[in-house]
N, C-alpha and C. Protein backbone atom coordinates (compact mmCIF):
# COMPACT_ATOMS: atom_id res chain seq x y z
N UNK A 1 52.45 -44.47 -42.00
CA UNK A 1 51.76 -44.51 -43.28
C UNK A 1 51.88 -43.15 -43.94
N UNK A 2 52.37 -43.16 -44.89
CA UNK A 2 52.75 -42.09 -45.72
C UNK A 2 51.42 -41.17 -46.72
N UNK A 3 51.05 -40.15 -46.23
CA UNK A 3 49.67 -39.90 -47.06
C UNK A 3 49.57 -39.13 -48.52
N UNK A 4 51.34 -38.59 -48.66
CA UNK A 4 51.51 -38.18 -50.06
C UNK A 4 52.00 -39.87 -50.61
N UNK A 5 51.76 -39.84 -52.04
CA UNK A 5 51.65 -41.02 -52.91
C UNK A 5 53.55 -40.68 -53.46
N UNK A 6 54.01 -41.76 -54.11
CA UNK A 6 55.57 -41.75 -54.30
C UNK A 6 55.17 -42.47 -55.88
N UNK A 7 56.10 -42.02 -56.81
CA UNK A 7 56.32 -42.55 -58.44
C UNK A 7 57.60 -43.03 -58.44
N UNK A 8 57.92 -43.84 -59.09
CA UNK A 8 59.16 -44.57 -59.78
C UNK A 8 59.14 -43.66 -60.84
N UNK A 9 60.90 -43.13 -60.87
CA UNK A 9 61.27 -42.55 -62.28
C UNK A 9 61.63 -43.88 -63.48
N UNK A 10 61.29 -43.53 -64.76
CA UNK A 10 61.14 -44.43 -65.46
C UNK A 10 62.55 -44.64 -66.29
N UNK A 11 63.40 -43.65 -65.99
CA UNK A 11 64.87 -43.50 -66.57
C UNK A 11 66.05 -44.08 -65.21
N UNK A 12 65.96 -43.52 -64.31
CA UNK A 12 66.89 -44.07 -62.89
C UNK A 12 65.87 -44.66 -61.83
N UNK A 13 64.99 -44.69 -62.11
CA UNK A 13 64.01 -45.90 -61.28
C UNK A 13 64.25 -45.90 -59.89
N UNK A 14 64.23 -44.89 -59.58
CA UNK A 14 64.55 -44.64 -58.29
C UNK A 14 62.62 -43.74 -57.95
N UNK A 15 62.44 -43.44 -56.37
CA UNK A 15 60.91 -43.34 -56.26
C UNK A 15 61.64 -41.91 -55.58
N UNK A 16 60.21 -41.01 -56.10
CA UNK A 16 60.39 -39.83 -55.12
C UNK A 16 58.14 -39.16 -55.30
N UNK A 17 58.59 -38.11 -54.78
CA UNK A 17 56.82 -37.81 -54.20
C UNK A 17 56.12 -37.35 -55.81
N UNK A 18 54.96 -38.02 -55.78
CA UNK A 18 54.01 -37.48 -56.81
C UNK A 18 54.27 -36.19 -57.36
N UNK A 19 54.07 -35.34 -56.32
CA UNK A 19 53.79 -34.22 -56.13
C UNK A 19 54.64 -32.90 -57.53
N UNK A 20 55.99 -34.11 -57.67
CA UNK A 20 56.73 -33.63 -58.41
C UNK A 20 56.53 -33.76 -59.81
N UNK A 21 56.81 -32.68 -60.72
CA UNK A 21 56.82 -33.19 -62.25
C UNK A 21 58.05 -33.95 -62.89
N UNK A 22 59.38 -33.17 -61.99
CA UNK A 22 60.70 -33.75 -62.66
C UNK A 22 61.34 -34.63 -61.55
N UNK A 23 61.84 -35.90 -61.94
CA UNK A 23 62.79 -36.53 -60.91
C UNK A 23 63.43 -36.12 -60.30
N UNK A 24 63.80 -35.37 -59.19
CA UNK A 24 64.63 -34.83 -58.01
C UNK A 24 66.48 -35.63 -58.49
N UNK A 25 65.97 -36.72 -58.81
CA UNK A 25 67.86 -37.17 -59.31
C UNK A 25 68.09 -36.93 -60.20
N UNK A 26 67.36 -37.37 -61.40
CA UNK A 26 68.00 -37.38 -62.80
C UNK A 26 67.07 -35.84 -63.86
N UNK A 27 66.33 -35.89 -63.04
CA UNK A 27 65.82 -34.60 -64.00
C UNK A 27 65.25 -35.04 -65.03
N UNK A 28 64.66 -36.22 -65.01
CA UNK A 28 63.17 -36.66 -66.28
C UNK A 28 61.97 -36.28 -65.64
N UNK A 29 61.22 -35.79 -67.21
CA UNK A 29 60.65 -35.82 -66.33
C UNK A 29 59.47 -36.57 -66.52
N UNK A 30 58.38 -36.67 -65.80
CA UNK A 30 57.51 -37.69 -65.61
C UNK A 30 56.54 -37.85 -66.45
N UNK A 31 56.63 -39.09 -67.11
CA UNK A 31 55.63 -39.06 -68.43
C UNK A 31 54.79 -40.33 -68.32
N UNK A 32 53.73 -40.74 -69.00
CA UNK A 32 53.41 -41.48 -68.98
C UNK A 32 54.00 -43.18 -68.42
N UNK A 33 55.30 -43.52 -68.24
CA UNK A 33 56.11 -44.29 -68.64
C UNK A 33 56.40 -44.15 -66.84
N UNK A 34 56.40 -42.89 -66.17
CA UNK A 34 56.68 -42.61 -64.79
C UNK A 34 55.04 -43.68 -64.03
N UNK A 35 55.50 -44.50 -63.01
CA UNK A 35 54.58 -45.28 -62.67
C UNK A 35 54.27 -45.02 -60.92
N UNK A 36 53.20 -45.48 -60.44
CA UNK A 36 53.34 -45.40 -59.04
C UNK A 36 54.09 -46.15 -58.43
N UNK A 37 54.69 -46.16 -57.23
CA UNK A 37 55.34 -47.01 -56.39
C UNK A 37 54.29 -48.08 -55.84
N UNK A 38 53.05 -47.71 -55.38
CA UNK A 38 52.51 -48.91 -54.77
C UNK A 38 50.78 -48.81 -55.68
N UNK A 39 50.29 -49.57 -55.24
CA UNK A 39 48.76 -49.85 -56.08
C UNK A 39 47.99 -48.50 -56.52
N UNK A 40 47.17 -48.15 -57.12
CA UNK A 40 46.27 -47.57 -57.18
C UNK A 40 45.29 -47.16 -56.40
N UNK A 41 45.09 -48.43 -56.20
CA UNK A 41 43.52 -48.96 -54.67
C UNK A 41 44.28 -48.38 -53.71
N UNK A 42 45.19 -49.03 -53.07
CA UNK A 42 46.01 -48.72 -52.20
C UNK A 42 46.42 -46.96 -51.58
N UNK A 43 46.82 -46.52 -52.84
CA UNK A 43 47.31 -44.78 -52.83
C UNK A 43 45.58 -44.49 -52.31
N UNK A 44 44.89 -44.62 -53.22
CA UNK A 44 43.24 -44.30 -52.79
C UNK A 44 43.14 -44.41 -51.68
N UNK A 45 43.41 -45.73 -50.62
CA UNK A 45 42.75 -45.74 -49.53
C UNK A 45 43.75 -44.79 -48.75
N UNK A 46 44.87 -44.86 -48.72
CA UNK A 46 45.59 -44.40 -47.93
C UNK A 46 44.92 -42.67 -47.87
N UNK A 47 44.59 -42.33 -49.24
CA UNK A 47 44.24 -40.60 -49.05
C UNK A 47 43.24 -40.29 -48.25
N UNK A 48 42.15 -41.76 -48.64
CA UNK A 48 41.02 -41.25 -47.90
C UNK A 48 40.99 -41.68 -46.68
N UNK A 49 41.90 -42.50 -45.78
CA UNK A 49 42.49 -42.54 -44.56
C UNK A 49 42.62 -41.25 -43.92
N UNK A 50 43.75 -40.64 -44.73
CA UNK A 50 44.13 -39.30 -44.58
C UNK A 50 43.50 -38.26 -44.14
N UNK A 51 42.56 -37.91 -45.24
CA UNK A 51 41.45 -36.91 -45.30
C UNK A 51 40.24 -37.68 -43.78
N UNK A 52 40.26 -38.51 -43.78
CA UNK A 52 39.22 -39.04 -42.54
C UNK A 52 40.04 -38.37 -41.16
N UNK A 53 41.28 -38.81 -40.95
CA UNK A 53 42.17 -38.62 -39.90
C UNK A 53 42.24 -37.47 -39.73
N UNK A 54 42.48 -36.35 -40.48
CA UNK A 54 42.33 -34.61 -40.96
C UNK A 54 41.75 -34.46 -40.10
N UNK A 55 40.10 -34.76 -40.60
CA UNK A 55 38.62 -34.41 -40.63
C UNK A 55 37.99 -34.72 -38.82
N UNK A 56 38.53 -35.57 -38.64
CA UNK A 56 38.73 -35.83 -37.44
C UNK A 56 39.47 -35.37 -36.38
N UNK A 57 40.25 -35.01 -36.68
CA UNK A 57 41.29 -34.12 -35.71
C UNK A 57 41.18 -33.35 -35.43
N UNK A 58 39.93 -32.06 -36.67
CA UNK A 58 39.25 -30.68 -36.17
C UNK A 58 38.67 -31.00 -35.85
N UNK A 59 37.68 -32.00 -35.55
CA UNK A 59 36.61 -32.05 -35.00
C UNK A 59 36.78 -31.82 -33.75
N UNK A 60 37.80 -33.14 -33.31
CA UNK A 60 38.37 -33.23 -31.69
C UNK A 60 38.57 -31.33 -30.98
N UNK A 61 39.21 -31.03 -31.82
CA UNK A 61 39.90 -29.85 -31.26
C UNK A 61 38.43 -28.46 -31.48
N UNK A 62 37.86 -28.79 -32.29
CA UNK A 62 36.50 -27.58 -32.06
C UNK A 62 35.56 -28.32 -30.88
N UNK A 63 35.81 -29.81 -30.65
CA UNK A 63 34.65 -30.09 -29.77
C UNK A 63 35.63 -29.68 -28.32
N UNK A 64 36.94 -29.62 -28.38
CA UNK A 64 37.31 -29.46 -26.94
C UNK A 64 37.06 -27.67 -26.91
N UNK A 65 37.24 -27.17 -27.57
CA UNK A 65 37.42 -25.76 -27.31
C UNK A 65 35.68 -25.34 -27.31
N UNK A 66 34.56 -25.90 -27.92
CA UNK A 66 33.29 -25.94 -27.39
C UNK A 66 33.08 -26.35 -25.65
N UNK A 67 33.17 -27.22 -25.48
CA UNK A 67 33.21 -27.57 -23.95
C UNK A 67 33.89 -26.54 -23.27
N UNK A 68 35.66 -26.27 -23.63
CA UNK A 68 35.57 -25.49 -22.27
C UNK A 68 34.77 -24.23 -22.63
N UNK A 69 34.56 -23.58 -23.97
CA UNK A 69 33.54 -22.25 -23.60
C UNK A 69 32.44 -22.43 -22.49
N UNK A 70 31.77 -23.62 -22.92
CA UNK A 70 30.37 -24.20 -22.19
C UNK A 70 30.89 -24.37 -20.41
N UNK A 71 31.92 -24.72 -20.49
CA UNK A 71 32.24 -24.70 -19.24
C UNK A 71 32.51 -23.18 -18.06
N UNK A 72 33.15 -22.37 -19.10
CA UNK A 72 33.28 -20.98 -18.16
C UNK A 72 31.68 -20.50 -17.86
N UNK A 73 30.85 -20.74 -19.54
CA UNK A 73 29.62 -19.33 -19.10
C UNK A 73 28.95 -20.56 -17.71
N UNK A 74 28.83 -21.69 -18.19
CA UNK A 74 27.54 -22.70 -17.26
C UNK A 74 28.45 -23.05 -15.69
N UNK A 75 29.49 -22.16 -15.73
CA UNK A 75 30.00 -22.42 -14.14
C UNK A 75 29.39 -21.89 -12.61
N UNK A 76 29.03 -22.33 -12.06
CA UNK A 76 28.60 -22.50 -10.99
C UNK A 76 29.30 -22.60 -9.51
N UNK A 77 29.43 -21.88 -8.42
CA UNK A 77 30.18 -21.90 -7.97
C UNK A 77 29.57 -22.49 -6.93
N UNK A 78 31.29 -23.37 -6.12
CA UNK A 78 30.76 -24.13 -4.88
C UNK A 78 30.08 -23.65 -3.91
N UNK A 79 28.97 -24.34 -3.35
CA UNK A 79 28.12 -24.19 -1.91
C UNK A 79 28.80 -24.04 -0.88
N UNK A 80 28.67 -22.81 -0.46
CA UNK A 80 29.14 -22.04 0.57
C UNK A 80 29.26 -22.85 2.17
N UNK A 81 29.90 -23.60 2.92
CA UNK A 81 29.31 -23.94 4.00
C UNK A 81 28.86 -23.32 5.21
N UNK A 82 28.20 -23.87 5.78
CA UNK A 82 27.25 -23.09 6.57
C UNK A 82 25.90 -22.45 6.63
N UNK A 83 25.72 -22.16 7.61
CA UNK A 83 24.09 -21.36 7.45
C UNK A 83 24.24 -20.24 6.57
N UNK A 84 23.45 -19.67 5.42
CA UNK A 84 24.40 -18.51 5.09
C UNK A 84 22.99 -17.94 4.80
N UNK A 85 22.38 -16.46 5.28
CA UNK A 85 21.04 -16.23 5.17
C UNK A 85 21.48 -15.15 4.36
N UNK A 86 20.48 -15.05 3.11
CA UNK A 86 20.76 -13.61 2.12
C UNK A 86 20.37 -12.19 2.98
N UNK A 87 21.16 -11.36 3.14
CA UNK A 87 20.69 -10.27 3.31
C UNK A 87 19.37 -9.52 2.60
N UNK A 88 18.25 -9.40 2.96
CA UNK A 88 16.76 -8.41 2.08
C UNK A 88 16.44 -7.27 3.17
N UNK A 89 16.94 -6.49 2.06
CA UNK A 89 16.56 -4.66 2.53
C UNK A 89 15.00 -4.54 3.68
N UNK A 90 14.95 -4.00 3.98
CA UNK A 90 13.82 -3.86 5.04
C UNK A 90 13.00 -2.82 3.89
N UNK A 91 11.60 -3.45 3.90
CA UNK A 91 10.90 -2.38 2.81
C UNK A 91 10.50 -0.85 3.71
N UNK A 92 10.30 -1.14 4.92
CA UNK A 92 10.24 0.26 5.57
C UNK A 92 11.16 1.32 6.24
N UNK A 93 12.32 0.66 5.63
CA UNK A 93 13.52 1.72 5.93
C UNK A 93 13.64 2.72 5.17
N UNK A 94 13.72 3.82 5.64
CA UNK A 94 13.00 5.28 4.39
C UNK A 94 15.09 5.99 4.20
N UNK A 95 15.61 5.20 4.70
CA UNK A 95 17.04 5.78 4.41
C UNK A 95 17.75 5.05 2.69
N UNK A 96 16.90 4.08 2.11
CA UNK A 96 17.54 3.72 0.75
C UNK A 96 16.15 4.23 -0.01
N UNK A 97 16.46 4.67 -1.31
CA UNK A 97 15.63 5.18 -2.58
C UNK A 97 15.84 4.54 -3.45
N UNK A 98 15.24 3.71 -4.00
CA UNK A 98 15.05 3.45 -5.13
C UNK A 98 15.00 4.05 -6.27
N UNK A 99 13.88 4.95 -6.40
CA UNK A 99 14.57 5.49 -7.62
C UNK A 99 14.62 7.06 -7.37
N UNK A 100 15.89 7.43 -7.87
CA UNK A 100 16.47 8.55 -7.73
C UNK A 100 15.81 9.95 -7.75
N UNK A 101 14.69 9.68 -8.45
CA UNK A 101 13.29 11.04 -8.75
C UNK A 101 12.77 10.91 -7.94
N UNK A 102 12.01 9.74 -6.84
CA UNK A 102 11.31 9.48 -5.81
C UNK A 102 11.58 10.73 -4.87
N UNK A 103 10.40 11.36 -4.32
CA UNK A 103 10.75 12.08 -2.93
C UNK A 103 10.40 11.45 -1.85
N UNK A 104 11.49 11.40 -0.71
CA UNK A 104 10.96 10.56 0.38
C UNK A 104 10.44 11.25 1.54
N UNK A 105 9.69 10.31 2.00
CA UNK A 105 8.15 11.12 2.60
C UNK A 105 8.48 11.83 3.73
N UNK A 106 7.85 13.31 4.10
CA UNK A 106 8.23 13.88 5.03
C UNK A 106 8.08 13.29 6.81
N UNK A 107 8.95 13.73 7.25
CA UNK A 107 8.50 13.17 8.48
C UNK A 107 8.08 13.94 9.52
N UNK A 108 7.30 13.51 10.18
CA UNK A 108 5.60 13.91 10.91
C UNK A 108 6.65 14.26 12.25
N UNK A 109 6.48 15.29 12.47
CA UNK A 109 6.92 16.31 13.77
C UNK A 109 6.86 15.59 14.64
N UNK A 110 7.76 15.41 15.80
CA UNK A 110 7.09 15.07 17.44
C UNK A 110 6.47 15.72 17.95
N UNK A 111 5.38 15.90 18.47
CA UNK A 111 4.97 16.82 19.00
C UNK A 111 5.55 17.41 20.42
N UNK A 112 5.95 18.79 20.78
CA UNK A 112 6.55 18.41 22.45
C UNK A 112 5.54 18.09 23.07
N UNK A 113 6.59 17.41 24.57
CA UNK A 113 5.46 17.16 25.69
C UNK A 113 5.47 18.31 26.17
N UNK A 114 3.68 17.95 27.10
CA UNK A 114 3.16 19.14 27.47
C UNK A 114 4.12 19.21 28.83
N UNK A 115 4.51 20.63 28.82
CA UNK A 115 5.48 21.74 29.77
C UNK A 115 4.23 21.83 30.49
N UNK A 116 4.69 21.11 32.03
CA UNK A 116 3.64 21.54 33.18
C UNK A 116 3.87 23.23 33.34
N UNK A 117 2.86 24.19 33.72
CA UNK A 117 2.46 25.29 34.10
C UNK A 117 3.81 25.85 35.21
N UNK A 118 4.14 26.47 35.09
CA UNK A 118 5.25 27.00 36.30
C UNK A 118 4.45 27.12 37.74
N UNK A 119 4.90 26.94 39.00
CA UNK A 119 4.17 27.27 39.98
C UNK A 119 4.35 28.40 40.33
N UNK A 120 2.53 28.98 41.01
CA UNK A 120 2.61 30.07 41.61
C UNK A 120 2.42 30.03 43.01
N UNK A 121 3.45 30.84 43.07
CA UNK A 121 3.77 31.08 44.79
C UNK A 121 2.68 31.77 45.45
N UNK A 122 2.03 32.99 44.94
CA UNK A 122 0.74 33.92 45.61
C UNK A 122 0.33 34.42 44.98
N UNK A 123 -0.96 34.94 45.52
CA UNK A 123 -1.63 36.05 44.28
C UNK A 123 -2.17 36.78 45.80
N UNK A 124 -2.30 38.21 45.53
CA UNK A 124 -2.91 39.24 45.88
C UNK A 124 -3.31 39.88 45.37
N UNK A 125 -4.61 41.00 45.79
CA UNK A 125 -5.76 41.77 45.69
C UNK A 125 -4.71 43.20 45.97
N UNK A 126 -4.49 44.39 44.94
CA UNK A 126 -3.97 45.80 45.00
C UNK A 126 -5.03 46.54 45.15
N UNK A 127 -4.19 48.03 46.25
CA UNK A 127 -4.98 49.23 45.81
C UNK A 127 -4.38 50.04 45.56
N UNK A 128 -3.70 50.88 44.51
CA UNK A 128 -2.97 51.98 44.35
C UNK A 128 -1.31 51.22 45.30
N UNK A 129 -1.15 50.30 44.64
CA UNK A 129 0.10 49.73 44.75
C UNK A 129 0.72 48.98 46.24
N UNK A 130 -0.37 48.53 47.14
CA UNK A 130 -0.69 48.12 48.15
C UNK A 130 -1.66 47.25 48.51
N UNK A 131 -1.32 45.85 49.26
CA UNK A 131 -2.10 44.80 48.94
C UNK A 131 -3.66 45.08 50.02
N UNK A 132 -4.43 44.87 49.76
CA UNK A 132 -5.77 45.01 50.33
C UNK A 132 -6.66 44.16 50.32
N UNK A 133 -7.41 43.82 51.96
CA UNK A 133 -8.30 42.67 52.16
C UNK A 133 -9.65 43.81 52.57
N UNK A 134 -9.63 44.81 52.57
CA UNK A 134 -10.93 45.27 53.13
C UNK A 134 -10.99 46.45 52.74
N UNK A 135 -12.11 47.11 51.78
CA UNK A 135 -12.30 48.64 51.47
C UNK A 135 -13.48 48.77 51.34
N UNK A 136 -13.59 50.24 52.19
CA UNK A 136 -15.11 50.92 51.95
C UNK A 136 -15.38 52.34 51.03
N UNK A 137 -16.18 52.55 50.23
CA UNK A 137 -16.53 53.13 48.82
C UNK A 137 -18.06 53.26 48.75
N UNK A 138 -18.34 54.39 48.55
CA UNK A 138 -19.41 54.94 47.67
C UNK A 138 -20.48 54.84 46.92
N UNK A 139 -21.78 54.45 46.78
CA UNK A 139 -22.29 54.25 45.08
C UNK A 139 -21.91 55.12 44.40
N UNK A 140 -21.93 54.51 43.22
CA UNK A 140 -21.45 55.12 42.19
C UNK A 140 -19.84 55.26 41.98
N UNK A 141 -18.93 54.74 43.19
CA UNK A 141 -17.94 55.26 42.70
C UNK A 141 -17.33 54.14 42.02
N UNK A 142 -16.08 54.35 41.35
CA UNK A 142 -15.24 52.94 40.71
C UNK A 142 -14.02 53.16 41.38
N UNK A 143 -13.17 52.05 41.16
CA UNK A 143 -11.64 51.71 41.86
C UNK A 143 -11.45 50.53 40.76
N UNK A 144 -9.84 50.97 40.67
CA UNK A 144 -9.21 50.14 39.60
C UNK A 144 -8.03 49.41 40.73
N UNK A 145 -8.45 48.12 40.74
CA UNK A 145 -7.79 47.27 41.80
C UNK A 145 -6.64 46.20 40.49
N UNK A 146 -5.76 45.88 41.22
CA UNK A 146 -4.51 44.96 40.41
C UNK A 146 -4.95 43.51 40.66
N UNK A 147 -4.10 42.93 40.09
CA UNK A 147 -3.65 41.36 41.27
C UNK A 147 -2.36 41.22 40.65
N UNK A 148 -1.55 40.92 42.12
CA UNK A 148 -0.33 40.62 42.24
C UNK A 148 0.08 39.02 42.18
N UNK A 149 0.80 38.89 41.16
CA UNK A 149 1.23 37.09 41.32
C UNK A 149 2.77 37.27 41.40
N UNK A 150 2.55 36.04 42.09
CA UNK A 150 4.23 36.15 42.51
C UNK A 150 4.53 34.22 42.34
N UNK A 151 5.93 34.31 41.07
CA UNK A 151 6.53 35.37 40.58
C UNK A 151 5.91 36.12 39.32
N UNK A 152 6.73 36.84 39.18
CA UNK A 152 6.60 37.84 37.98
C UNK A 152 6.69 37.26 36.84
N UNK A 153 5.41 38.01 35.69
CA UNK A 153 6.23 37.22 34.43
C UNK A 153 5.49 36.20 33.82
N UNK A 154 4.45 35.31 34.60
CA UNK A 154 4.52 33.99 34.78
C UNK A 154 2.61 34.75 33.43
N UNK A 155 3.18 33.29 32.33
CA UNK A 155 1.78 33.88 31.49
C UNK A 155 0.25 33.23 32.07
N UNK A 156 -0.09 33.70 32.94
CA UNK A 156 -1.52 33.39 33.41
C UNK A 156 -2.64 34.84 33.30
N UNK A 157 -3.29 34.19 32.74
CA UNK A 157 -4.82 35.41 33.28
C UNK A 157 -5.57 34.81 34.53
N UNK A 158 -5.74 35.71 35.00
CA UNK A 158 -6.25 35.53 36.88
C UNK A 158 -7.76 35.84 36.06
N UNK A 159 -8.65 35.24 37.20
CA UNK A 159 -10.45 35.48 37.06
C UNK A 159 -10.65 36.18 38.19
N UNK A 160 -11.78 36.89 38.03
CA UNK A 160 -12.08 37.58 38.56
C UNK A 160 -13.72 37.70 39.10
N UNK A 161 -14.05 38.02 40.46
CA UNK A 161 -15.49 37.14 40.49
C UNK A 161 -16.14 38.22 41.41
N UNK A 162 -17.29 38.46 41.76
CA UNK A 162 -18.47 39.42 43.05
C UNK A 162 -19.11 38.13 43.65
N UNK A 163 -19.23 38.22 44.73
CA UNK A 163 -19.80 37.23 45.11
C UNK A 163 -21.42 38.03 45.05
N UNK A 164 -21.67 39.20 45.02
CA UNK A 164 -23.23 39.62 44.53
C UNK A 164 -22.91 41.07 43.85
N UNK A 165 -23.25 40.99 42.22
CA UNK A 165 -22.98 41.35 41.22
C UNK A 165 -24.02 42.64 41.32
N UNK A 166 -24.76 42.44 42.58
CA UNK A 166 -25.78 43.79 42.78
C UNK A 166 -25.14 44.53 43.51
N UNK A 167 -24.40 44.37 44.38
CA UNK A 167 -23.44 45.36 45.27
C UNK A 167 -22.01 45.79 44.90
N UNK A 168 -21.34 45.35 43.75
CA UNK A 168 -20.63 45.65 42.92
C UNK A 168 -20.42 44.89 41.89
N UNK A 169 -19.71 45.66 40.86
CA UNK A 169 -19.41 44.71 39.33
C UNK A 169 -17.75 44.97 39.04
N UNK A 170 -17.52 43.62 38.63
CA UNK A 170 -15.92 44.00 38.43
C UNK A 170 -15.94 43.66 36.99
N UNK A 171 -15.10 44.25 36.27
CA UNK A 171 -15.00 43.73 34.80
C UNK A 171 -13.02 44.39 34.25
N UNK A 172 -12.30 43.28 34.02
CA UNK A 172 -11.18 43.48 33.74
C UNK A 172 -11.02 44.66 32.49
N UNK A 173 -9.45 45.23 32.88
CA UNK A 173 -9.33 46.39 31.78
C UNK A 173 -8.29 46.36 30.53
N UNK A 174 -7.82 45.00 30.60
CA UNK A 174 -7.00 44.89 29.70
C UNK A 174 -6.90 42.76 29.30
N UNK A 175 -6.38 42.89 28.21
CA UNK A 175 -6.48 41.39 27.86
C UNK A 175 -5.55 40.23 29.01
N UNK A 176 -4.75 41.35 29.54
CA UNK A 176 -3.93 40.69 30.80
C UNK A 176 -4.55 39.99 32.00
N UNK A 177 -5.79 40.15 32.23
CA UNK A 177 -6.56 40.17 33.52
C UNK A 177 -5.95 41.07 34.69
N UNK A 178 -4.99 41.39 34.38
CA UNK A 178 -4.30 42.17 35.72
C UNK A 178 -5.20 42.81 36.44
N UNK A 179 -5.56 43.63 35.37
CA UNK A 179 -6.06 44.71 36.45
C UNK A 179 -7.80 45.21 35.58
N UNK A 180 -8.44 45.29 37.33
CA UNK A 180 -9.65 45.55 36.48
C UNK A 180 -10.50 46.72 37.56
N UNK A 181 -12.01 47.07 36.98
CA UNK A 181 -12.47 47.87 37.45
C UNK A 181 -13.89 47.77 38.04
N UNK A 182 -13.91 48.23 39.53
CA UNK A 182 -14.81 47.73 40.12
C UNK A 182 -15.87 48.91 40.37
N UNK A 183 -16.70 48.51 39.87
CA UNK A 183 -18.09 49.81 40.18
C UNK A 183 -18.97 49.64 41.13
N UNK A 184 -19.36 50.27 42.25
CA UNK A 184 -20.33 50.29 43.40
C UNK A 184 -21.69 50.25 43.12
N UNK A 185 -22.59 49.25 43.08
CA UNK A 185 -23.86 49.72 42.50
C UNK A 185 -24.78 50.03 43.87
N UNK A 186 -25.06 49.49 44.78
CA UNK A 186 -25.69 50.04 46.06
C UNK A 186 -24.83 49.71 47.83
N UNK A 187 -25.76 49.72 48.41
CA UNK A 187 -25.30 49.76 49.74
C UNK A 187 -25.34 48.11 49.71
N UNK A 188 -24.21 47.63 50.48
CA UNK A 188 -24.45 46.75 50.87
C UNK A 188 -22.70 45.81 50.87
N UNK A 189 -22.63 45.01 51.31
CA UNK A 189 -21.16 43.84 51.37
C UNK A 189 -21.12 42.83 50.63
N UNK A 190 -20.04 42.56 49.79
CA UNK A 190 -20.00 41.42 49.52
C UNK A 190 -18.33 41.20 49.34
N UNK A 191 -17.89 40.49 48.70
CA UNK A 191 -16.45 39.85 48.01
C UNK A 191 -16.23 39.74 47.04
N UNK A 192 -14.96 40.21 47.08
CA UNK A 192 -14.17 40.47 45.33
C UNK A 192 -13.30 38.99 45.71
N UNK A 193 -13.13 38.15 44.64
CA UNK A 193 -12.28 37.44 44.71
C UNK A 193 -11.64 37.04 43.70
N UNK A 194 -10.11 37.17 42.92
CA UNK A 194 -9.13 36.72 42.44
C UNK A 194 -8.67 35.29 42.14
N UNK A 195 -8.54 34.36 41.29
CA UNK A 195 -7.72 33.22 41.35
C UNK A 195 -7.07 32.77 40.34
N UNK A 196 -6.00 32.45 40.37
CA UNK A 196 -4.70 32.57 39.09
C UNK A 196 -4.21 31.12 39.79
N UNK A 197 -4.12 30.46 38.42
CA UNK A 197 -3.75 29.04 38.64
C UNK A 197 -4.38 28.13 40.04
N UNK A 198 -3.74 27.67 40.98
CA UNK A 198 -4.20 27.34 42.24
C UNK A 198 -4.32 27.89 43.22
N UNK A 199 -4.26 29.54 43.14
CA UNK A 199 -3.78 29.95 44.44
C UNK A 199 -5.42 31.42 44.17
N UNK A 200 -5.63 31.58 45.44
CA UNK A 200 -6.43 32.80 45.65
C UNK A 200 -6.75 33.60 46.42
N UNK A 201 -7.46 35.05 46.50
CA UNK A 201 -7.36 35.66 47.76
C UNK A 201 -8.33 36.25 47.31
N UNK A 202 -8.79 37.28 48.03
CA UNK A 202 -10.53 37.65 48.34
C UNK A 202 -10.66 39.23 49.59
N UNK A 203 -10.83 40.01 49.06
CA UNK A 203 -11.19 41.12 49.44
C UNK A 203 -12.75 41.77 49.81
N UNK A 204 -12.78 41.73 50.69
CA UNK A 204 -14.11 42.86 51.24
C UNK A 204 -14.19 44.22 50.70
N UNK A 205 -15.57 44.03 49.99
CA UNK A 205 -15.71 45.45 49.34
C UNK A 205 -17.24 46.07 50.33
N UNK A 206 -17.18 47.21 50.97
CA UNK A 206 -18.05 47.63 51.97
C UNK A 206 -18.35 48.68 50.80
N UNK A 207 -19.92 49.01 50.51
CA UNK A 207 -20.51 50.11 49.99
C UNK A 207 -21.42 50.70 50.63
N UNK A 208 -20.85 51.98 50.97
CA UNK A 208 -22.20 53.03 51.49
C UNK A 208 -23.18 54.28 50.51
């Protein structure tokens, strides 16, 4: 079906397209007297055939090119098979930050374990650089006695004790306990005694 319309020339009567003013053969040109080839009604319907068929044909082609847009953004991809569990961050893992200004929280010291005490091998009672279990002394006089721990080195303060604080007094001479000083207050016996960590020894102090 032809949708341009065709005229009969009215001089060589031969048909060629509307469209034209002069006959394509003879070169008249088209005047009143120039007629259509087929009906009126006819040319009519055929245009508006035309124009429908057009009108229709973009449609087709904007509704396909709508769909596939609709189709890429609304795509969905196939279900994975299998168990498939999402990975979720652990909220108390302090190794990811969120946000980049955040400071992450300091972390709380171990404390060490407690370092058992070193062992001591001995302790002894000095006198002028010689170990001593028995000395006799004076009222009134004093003696500056040591204590020896063995080994050397080892950070302990030794105590120091009278077994009767009326027959002598001992009182240490330095923050070390090492060494301290014993004053005679009357006649009479008692015991000096030393003890540094577990170990101890004990001297006779005789006053005349």
């Amino acid at each position: 079906m032809s949708i341009i319309t065709e005229v009969k020339c009215a001089k060589c009567d031969r048909r060629y397209s509307a469209v034209r003013a002069r006959c394509p053969y003879c070169g008249a040109r088209r005047g009143s007297r120039g007629k259509l080839s087929g009906g009126t009604d006819s040319t009519k319907t055929q245009l508006v055939i035309g124009i429908i068929f057009l009108l229709a044909l973009i449609a087709a082609v904007t509704a396909l090119l709508l769909t596939s847009a609709e189709t890429e953004i609304d795509y969905t991809p196939p279900p994975v098979s299998g168990d498939v569990t999402p990975h979720i961050p652990d909220s108390n893992t302090n190794n990811t930050i969120d946000d980049p200004d955040e400071t992450p929280p300091e972390e709380t010291p171990t404390p060490p374990e407690d370092t058992p005490p070193p062992a001591i091998e001995s302790v002894a009672i000095t006198y002028n650089g010689r170990a001593t279990t028995d000395f006799t002394e004076s009222v009134g006089r004093s003696l500056t006695l040591k204590a020896k721990i063995v080994p050397d080195g080892l950070d302990i303060v030794p105590e120091w004790e009278s077994s009767n604080p009326e027959v002598f007094d001992v009182v240490p001479t330095d923050t070390t306990g090492l060494t301290v000083s014993v004053t005679m207050i009357k006649a009479g016996n008692a015991k000096l005694k030393v003890t540094a960590g577990d170990k101890t020894a004990e001297c006779i102090v005789r006053v005349k």
